[in-house]
C-alpha atoms as a PDB file:
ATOM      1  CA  UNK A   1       4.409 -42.689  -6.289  1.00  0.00           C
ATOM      2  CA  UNK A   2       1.753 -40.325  -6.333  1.00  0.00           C
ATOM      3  CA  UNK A   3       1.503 -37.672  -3.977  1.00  0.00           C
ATOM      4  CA  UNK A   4      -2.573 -37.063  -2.714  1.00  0.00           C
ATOM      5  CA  UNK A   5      -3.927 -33.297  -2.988  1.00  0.00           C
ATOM      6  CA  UNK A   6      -4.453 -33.230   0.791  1.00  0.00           C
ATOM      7  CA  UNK A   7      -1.090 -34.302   1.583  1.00  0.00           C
ATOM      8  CA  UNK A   8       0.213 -31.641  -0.526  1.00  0.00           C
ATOM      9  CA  UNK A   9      -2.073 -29.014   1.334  1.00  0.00           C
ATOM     10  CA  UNK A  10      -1.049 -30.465   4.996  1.00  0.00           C
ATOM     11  CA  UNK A  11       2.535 -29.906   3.699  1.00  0.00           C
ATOM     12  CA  UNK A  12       1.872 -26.292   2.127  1.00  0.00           C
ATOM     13  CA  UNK A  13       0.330 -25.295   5.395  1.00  0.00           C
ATOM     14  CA  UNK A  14       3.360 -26.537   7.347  1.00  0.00           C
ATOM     15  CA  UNK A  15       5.734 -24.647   5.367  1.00  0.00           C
ATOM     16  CA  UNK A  16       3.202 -21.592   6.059  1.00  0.00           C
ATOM     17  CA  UNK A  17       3.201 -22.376   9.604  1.00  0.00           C
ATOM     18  CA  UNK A  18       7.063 -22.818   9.613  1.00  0.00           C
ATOM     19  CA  UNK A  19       7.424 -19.522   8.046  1.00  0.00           C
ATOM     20  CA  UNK A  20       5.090 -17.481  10.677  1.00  0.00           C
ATOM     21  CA  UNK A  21       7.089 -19.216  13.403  1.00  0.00           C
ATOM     22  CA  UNK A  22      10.607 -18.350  11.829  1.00  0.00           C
ATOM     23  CA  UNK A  23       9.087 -14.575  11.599  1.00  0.00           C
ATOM     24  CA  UNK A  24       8.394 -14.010  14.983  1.00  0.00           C
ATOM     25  CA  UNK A  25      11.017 -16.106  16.307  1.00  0.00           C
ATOM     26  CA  UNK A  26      13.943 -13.876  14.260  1.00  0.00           C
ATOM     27  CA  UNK A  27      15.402 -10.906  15.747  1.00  0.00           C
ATOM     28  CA  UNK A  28      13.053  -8.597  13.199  1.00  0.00           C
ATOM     29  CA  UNK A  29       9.883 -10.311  14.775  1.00  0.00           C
ATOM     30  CA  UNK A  30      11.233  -8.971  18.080  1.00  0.00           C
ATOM     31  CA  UNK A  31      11.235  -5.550  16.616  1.00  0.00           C
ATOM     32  CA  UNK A  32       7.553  -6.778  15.029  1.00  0.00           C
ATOM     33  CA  UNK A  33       6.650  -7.024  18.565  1.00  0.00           C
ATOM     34  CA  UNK A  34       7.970  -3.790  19.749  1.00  0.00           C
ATOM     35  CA  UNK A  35       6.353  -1.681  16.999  1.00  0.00           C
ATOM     36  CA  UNK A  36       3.072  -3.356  18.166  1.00  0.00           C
ATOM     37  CA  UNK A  37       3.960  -2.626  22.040  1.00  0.00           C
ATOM     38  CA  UNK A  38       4.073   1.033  20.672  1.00  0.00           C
ATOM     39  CA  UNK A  39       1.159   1.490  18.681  1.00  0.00           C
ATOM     40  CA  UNK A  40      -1.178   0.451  22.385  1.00  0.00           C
ATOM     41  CA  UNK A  41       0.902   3.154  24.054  1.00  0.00           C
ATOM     42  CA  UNK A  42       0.009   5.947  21.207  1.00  0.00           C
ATOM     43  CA  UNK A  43      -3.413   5.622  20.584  1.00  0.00           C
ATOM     44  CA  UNK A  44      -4.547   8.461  22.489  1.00  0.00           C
ATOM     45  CA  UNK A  45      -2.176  10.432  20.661  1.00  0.00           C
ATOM     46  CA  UNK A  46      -3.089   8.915  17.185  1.00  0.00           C
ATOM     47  CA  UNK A  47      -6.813  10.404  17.611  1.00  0.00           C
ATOM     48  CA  UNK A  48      -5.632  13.184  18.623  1.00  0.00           C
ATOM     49  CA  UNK A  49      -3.880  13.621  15.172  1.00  0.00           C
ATOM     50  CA  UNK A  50      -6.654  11.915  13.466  1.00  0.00           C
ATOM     51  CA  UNK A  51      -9.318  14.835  14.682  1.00  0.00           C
ATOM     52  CA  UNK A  52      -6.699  17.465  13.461  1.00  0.00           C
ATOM     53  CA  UNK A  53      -6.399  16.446  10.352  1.00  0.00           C
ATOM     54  CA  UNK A  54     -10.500  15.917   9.839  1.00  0.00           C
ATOM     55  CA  UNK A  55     -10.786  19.477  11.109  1.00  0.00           C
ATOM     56  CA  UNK A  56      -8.255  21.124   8.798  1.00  0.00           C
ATOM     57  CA  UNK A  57      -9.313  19.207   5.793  1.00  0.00           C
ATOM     58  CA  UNK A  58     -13.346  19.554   6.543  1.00  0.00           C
ATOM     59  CA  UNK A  59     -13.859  22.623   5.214  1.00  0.00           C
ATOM     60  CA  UNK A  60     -11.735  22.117   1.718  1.00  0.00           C
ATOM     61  CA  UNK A  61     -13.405  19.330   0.612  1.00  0.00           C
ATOM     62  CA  UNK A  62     -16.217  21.305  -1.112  1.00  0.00           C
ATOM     63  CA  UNK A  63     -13.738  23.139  -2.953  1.00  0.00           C
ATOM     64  CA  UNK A  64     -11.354  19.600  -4.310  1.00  0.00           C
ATOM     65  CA  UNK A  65     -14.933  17.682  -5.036  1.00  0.00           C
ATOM     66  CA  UNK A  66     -15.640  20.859  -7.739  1.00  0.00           C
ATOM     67  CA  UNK A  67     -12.236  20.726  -8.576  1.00  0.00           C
ATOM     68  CA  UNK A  68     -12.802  16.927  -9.522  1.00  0.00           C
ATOM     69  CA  UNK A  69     -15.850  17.283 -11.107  1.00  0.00           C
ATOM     70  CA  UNK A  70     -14.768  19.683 -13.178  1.00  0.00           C
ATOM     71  CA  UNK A  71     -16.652  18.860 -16.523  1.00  0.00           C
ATOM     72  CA  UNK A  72     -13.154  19.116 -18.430  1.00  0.00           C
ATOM     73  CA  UNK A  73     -11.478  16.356 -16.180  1.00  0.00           C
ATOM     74  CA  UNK A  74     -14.750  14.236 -17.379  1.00  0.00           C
ATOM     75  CA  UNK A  75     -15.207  11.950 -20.374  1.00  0.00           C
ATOM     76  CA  UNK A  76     -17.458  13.320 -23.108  1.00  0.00           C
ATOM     77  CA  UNK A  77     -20.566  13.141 -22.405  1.00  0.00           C
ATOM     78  CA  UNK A  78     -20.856  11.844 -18.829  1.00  0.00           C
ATOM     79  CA  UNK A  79     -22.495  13.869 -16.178  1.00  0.00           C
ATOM     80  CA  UNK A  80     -22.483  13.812 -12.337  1.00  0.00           C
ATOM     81  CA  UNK A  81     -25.688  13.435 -10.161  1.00  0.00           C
ATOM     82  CA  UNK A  82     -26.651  13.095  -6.465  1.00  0.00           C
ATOM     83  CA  UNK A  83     -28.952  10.673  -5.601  1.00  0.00           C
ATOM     84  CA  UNK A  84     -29.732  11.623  -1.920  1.00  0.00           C
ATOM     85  CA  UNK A  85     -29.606  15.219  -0.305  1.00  0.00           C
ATOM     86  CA  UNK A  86     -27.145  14.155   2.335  1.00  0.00           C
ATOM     87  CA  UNK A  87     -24.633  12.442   0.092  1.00  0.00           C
ATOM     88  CA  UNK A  88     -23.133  15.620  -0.980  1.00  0.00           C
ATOM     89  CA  UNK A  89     -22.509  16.120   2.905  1.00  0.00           C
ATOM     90  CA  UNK A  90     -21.522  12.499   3.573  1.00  0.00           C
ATOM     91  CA  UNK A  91     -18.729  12.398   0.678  1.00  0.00           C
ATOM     92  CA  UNK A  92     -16.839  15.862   2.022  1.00  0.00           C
ATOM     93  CA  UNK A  93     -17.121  13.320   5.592  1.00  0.00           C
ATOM     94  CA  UNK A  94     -15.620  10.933   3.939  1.00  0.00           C
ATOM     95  CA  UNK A  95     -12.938  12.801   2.218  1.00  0.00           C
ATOM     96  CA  UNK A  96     -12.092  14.464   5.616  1.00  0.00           C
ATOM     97  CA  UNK A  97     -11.560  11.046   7.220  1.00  0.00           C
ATOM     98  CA  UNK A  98      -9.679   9.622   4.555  1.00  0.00           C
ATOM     99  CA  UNK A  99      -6.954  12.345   5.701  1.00  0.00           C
ATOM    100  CA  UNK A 100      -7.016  12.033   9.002  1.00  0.00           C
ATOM    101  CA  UNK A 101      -6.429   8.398   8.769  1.00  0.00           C
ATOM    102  CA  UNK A 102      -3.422   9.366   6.355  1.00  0.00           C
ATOM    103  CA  UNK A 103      -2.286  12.338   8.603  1.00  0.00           C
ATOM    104  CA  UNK A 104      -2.530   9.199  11.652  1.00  0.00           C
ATOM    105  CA  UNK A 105      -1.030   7.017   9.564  1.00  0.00           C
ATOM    106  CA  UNK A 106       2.269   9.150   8.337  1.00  0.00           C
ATOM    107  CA  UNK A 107       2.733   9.997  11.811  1.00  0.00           C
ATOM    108  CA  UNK A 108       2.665   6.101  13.057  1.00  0.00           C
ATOM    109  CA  UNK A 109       5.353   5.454  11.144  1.00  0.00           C
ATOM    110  CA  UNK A 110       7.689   8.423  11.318  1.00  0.00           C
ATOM    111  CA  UNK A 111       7.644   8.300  15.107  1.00  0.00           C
ATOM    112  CA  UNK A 112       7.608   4.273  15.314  1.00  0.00           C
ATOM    113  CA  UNK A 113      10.519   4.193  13.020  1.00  0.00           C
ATOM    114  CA  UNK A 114      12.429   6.592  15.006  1.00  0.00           C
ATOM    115  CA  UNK A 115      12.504   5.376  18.107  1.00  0.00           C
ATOM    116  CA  UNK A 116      12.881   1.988  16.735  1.00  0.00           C
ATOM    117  CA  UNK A 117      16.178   3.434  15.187  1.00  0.00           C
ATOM    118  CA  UNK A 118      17.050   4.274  18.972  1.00  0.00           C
ATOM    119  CA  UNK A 119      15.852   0.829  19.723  1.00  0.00           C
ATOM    120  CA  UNK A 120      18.630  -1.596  21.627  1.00  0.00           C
ATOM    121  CA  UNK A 121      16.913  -4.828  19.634  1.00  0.00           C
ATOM    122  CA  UNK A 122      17.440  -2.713  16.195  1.00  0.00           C
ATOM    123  CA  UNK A 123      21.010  -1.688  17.332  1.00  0.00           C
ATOM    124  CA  UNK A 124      21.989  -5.664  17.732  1.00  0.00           C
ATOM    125  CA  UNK A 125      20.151  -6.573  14.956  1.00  0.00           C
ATOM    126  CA  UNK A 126      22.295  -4.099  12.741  1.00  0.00           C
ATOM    127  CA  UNK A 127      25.261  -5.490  14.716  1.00  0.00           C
ATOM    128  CA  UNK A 128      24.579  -8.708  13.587  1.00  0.00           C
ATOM    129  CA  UNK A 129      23.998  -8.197   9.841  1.00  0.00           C
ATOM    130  CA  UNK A 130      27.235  -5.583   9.711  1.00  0.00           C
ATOM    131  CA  UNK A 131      25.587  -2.968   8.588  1.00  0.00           C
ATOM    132  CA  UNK A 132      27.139   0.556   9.709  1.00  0.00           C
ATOM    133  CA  UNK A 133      24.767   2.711  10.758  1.00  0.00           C
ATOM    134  CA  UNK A 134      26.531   5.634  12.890  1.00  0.00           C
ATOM    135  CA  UNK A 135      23.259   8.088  11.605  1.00  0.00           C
ATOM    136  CA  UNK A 136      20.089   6.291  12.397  1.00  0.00           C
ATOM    137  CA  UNK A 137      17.988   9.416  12.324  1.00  0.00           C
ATOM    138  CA  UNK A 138      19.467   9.839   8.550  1.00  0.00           C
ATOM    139  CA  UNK A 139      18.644   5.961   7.525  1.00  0.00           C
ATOM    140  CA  UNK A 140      15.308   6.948   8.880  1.00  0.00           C
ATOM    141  CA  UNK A 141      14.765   9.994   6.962  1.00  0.00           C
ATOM    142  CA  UNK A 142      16.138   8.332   3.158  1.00  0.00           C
ATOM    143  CA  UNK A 143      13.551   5.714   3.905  1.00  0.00           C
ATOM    144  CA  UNK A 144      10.645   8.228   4.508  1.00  0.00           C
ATOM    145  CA  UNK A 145      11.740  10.059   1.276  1.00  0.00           C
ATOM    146  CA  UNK A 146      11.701   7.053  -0.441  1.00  0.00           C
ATOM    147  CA  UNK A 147       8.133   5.975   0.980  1.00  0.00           C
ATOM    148  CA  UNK A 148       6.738   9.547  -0.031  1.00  0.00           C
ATOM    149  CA  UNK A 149       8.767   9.364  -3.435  1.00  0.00           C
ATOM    150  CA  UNK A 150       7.107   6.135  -4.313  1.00  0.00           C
ATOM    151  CA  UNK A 151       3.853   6.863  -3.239  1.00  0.00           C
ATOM    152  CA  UNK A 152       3.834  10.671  -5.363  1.00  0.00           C
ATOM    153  CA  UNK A 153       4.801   8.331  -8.402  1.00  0.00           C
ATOM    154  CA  UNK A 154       2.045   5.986  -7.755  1.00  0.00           C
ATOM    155  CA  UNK A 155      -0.534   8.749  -7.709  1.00  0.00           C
ATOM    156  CA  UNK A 156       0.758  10.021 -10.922  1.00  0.00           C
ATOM    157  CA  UNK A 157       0.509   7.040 -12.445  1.00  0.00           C
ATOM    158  CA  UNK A 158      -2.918   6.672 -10.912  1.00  0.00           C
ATOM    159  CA  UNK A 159      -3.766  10.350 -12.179  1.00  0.00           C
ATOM    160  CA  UNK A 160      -2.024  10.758 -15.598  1.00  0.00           C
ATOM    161  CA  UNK A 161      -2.505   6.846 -16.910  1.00  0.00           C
ATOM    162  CA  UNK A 162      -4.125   4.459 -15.365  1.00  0.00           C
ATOM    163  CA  UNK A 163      -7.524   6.821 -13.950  1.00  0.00           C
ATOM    164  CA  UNK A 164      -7.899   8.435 -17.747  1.00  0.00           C
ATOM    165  CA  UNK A 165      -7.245   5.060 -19.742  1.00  0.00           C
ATOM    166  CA  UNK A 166     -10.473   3.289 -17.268  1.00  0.00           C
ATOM    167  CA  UNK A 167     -12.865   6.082 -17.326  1.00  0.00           C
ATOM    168  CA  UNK A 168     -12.470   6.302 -21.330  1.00  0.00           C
ATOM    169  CA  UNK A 169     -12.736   2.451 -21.195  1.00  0.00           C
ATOM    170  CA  UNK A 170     -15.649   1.890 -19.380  1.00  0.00           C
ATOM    171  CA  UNK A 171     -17.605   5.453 -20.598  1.00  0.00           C
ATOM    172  CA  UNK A 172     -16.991   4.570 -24.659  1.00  0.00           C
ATOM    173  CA  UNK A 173     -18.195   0.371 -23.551  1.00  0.00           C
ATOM    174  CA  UNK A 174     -21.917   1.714 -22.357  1.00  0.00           C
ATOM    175  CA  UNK A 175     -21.893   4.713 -24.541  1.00  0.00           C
ATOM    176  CA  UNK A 176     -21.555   2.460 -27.651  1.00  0.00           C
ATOM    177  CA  UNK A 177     -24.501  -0.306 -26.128  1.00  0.00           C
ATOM    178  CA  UNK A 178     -26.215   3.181 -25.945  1.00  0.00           C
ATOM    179  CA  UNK A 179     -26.623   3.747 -22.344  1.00  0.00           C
ATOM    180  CA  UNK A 180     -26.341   7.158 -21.093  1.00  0.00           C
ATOM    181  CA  UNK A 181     -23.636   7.577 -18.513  1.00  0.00           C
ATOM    182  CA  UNK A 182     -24.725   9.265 -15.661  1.00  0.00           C
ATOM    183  CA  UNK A 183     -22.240   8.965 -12.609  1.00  0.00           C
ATOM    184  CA  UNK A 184     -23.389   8.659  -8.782  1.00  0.00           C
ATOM    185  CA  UNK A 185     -21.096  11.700  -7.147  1.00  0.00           C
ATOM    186  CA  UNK A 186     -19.675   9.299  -4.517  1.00  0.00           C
ATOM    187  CA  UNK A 187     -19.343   6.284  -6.856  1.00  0.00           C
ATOM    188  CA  UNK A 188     -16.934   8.294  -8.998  1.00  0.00           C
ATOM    189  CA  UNK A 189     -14.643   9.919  -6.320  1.00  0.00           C
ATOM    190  CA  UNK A 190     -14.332   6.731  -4.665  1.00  0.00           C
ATOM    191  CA  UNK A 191     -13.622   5.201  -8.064  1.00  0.00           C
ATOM    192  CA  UNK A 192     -10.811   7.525  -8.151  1.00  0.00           C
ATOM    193  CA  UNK A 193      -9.796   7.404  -4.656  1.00  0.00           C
ATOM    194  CA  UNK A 194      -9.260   3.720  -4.470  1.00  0.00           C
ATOM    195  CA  UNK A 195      -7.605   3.722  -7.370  1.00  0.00           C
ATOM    196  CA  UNK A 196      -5.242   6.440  -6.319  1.00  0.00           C
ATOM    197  CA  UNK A 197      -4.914   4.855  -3.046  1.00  0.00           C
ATOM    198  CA  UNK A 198      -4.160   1.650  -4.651  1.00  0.00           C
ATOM    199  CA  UNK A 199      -1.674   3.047  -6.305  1.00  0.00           C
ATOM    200  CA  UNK A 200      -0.079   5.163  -3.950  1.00  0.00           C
ATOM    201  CA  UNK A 201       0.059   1.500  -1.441  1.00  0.00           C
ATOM    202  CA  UNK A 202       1.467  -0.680  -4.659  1.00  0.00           C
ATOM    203  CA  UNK A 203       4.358   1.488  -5.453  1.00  0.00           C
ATOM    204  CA  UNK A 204       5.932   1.013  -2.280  1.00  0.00           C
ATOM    205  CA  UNK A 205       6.181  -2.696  -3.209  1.00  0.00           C
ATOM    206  CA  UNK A 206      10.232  -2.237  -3.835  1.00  0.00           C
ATOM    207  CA  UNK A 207      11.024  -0.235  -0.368  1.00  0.00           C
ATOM    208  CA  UNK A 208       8.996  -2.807   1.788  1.00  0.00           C
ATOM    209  CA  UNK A 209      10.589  -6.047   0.107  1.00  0.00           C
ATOM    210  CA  UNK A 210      14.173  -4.287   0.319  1.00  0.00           C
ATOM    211  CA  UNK A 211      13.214  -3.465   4.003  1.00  0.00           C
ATOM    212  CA  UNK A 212      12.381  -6.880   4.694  1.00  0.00           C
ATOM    213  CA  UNK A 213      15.152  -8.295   3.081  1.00  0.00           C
ATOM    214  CA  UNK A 214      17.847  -6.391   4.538  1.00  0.00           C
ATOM    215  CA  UNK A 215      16.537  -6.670   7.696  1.00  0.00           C
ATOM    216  CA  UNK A 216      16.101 -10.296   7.305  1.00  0.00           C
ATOM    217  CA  UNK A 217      12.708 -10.453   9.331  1.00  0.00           C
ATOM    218  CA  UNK A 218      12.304 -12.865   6.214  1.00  0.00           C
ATOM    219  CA  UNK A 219      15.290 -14.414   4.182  1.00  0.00           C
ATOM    220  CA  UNK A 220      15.742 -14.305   0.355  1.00  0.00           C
ATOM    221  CA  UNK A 221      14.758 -17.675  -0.370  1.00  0.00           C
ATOM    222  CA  UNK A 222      11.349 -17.109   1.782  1.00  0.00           C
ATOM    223  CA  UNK A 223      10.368 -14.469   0.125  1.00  0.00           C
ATOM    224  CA  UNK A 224      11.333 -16.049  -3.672  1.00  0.00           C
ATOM    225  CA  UNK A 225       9.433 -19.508  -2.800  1.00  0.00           C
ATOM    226  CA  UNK A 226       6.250 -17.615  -2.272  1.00  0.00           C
ATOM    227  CA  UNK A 227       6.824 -15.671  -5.263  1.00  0.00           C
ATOM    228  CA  UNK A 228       3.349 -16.968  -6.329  1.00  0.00           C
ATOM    229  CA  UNK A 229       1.234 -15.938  -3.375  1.00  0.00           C
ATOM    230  CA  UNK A 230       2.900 -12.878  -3.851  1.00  0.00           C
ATOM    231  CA  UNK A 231       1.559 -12.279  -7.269  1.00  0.00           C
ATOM    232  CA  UNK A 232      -1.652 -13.508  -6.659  1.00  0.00           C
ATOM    233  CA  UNK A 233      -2.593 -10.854  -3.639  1.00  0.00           C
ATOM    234  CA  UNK A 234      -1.321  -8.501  -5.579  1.00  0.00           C
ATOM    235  CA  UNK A 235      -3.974  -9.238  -9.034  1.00  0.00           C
ATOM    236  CA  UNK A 236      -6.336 -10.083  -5.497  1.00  0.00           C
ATOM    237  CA  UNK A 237      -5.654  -6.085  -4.840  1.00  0.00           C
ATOM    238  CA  UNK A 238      -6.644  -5.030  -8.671  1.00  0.00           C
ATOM    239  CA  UNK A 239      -9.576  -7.602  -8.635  1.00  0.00           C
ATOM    240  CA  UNK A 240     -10.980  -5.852  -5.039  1.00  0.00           C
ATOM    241  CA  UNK A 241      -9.936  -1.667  -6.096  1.00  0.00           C
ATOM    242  CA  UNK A 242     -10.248  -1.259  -9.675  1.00  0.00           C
ATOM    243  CA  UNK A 243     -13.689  -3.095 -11.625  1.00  0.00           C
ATOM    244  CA  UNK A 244     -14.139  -6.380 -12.526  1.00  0.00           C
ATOM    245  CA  UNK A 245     -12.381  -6.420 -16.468  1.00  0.00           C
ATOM    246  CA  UNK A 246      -8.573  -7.718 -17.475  1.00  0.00           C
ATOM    247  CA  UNK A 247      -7.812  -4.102 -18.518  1.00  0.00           C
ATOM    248  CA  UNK A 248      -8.220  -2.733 -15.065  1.00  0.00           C
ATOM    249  CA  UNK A 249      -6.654  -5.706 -13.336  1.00  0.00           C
ATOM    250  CA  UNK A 250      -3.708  -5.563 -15.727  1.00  0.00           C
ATOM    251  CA  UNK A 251      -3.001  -2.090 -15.264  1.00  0.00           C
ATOM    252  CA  UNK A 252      -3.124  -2.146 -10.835  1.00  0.00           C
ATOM    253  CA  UNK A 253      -1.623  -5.230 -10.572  1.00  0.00           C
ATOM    254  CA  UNK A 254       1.243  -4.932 -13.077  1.00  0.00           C
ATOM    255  CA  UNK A 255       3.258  -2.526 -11.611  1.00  0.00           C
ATOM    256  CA  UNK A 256       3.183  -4.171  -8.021  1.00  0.00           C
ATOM    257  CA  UNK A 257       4.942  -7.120  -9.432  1.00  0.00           C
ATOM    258  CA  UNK A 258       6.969  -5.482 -11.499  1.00  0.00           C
ATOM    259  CA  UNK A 259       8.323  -3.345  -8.565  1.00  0.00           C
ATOM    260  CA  UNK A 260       8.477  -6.264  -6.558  1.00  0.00           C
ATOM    261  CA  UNK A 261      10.883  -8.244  -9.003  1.00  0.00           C
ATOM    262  CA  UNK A 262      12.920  -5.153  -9.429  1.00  0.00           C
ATOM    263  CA  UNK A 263      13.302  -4.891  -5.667  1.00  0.00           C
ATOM    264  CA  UNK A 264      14.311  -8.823  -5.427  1.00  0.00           C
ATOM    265  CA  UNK A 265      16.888  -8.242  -8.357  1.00  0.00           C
ATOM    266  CA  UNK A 266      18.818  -5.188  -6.893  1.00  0.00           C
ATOM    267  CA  UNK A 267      18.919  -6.991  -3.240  1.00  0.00           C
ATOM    268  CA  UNK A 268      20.310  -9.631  -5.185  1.00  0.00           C
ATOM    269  CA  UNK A 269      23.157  -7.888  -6.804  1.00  0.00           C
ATOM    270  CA  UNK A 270      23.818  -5.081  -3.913  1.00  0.00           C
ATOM    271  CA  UNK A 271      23.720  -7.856  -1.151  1.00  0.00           C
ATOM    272  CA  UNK A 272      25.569 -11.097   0.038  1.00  0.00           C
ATOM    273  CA  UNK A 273      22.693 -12.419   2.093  1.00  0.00           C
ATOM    274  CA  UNK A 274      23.530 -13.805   5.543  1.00  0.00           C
ATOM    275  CA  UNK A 275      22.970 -17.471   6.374  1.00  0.00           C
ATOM    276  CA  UNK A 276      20.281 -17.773   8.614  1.00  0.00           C
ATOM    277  CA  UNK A 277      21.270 -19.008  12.439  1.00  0.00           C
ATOM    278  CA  UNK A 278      19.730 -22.799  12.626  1.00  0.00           C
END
């Protein structure tokens, strides 16, 4: 008998939906909830660090823009320009921004994953899945090394590979239609910052699926039957940060997966997974 396309949509969606609802229903959606409950409560205090970090960073921007300019960090034959008096101006803005919402960001998560380590819903949940945990603060403090680790070795791929390999791409393709390759000043950085960023967000890929797993806010079997979707927001996050050729998709996307697989491997071979209550 053949199955219609819309009744294998209706029944894609209701697995979706079915997922969502097992999510939020599980003991990790409760914590879910509670890290949400949190964030309302610390929003004053999150500006607070945001306008810090804009202030301290403001005035070395000028400085890390020349630094990345620097004509021996370029491809042959490419110069800079600025298109608009204020965009010099706007761009060290920017920049400054970009680490306040970082500085917020870092700080979100270090204090929302430590009192959720003194959280009574964590504590059961731990219970539950028998994991000893007599040193929360020191589970807490692996897994922000781990989340810094990951993200200095996606910048350096960013940086050392994957940033040099594009811009001598994409400067020898219009250098040899015989274009002259002149760079907008905030077109570049940002070229390099998303990248970087993207990078930076990708590699933590195998600490966020291990999280998830041995938490079990999702099983093991979830997480493998939507192995596809997976992949395909992950080439949707090269398609979006890096431009629009298979080289550059290849080289953002890649990785993600790859650290994703290797993540779903070792929690495979380090872990019995618990059956899920019905």
């Amino acid at each position: 008998m053949r199955v219609s396309p819309l009744h294998t949509s209706m029944a894609e969606a209701e697995r979706l939906v079915n997922a969502v609802d097992e999510l939020f229903d599980s003991p990790g959606g409760e914590i879910i909830a509670a890290f949400r409950t949190y964030l309302r409560n610390r929003v004053k205090m999150l500006a607070v660090v945001f306008v810090i970090g804009f202030m301290a960073t403001f005035p070395l921007t000028k400085n890390f823009i020349s630094w990345l300019i620097d004509p021996n960090r370029l491809p042959e034959n490419v110069d800079i320009i600025v298109i608009t008096p204020v965009e010099f101006i706007l761009l060290q803005v920017r920049l400054a921004a970009h680490v306040g919402l970082i500085c917020m960001v870092i700080v979100f998560l270090a204090e929302g994953s430590w009192r959720a380590s003194k959280s009574m819903a964590v504590r059961q949940r731990l219970r539950e899945l028998k994991v000893q945990s007599p040193r929360p603060n020191r589970t807490l403090i692996v897994t922000l090394f781990f989340a810094v680790l990951m993200a200095t070795c996606g910048v350096y791929y960013a940086w050392n590979w994957l940033i040099p390999m594009l811009l001598e791409y994409l400067t020898t393709d219009a250098q040899s239609a015989g274009l002259s390759t002149e760079w907008r000043l905030t077109s570049y950085t940002g070229f390099i910052a998303n990248l970087a960023v993207a990078s930076a967000i990708g590699f933590q890929a195998p600490l966020a699926t291990l999280l998830i797993l041995r938490t079990e806010i999702v099983s093991r079997a979830t997480v493998r039957s939507y192995r596809r979707h997976i992949w395909f927001c992950a080439f949707l996050l090269g398609a979006f940060l890096s431009p629009p050729d298979p080289l550059s998709l290849f080289l953002v996307a890649m990785p993600v997966i790859l650290l994703f697989e290797i993540a779903l491997i070792l929690d495979s071979f380090t872990r019995q997974e618990t059956p899920m209550n019905p």
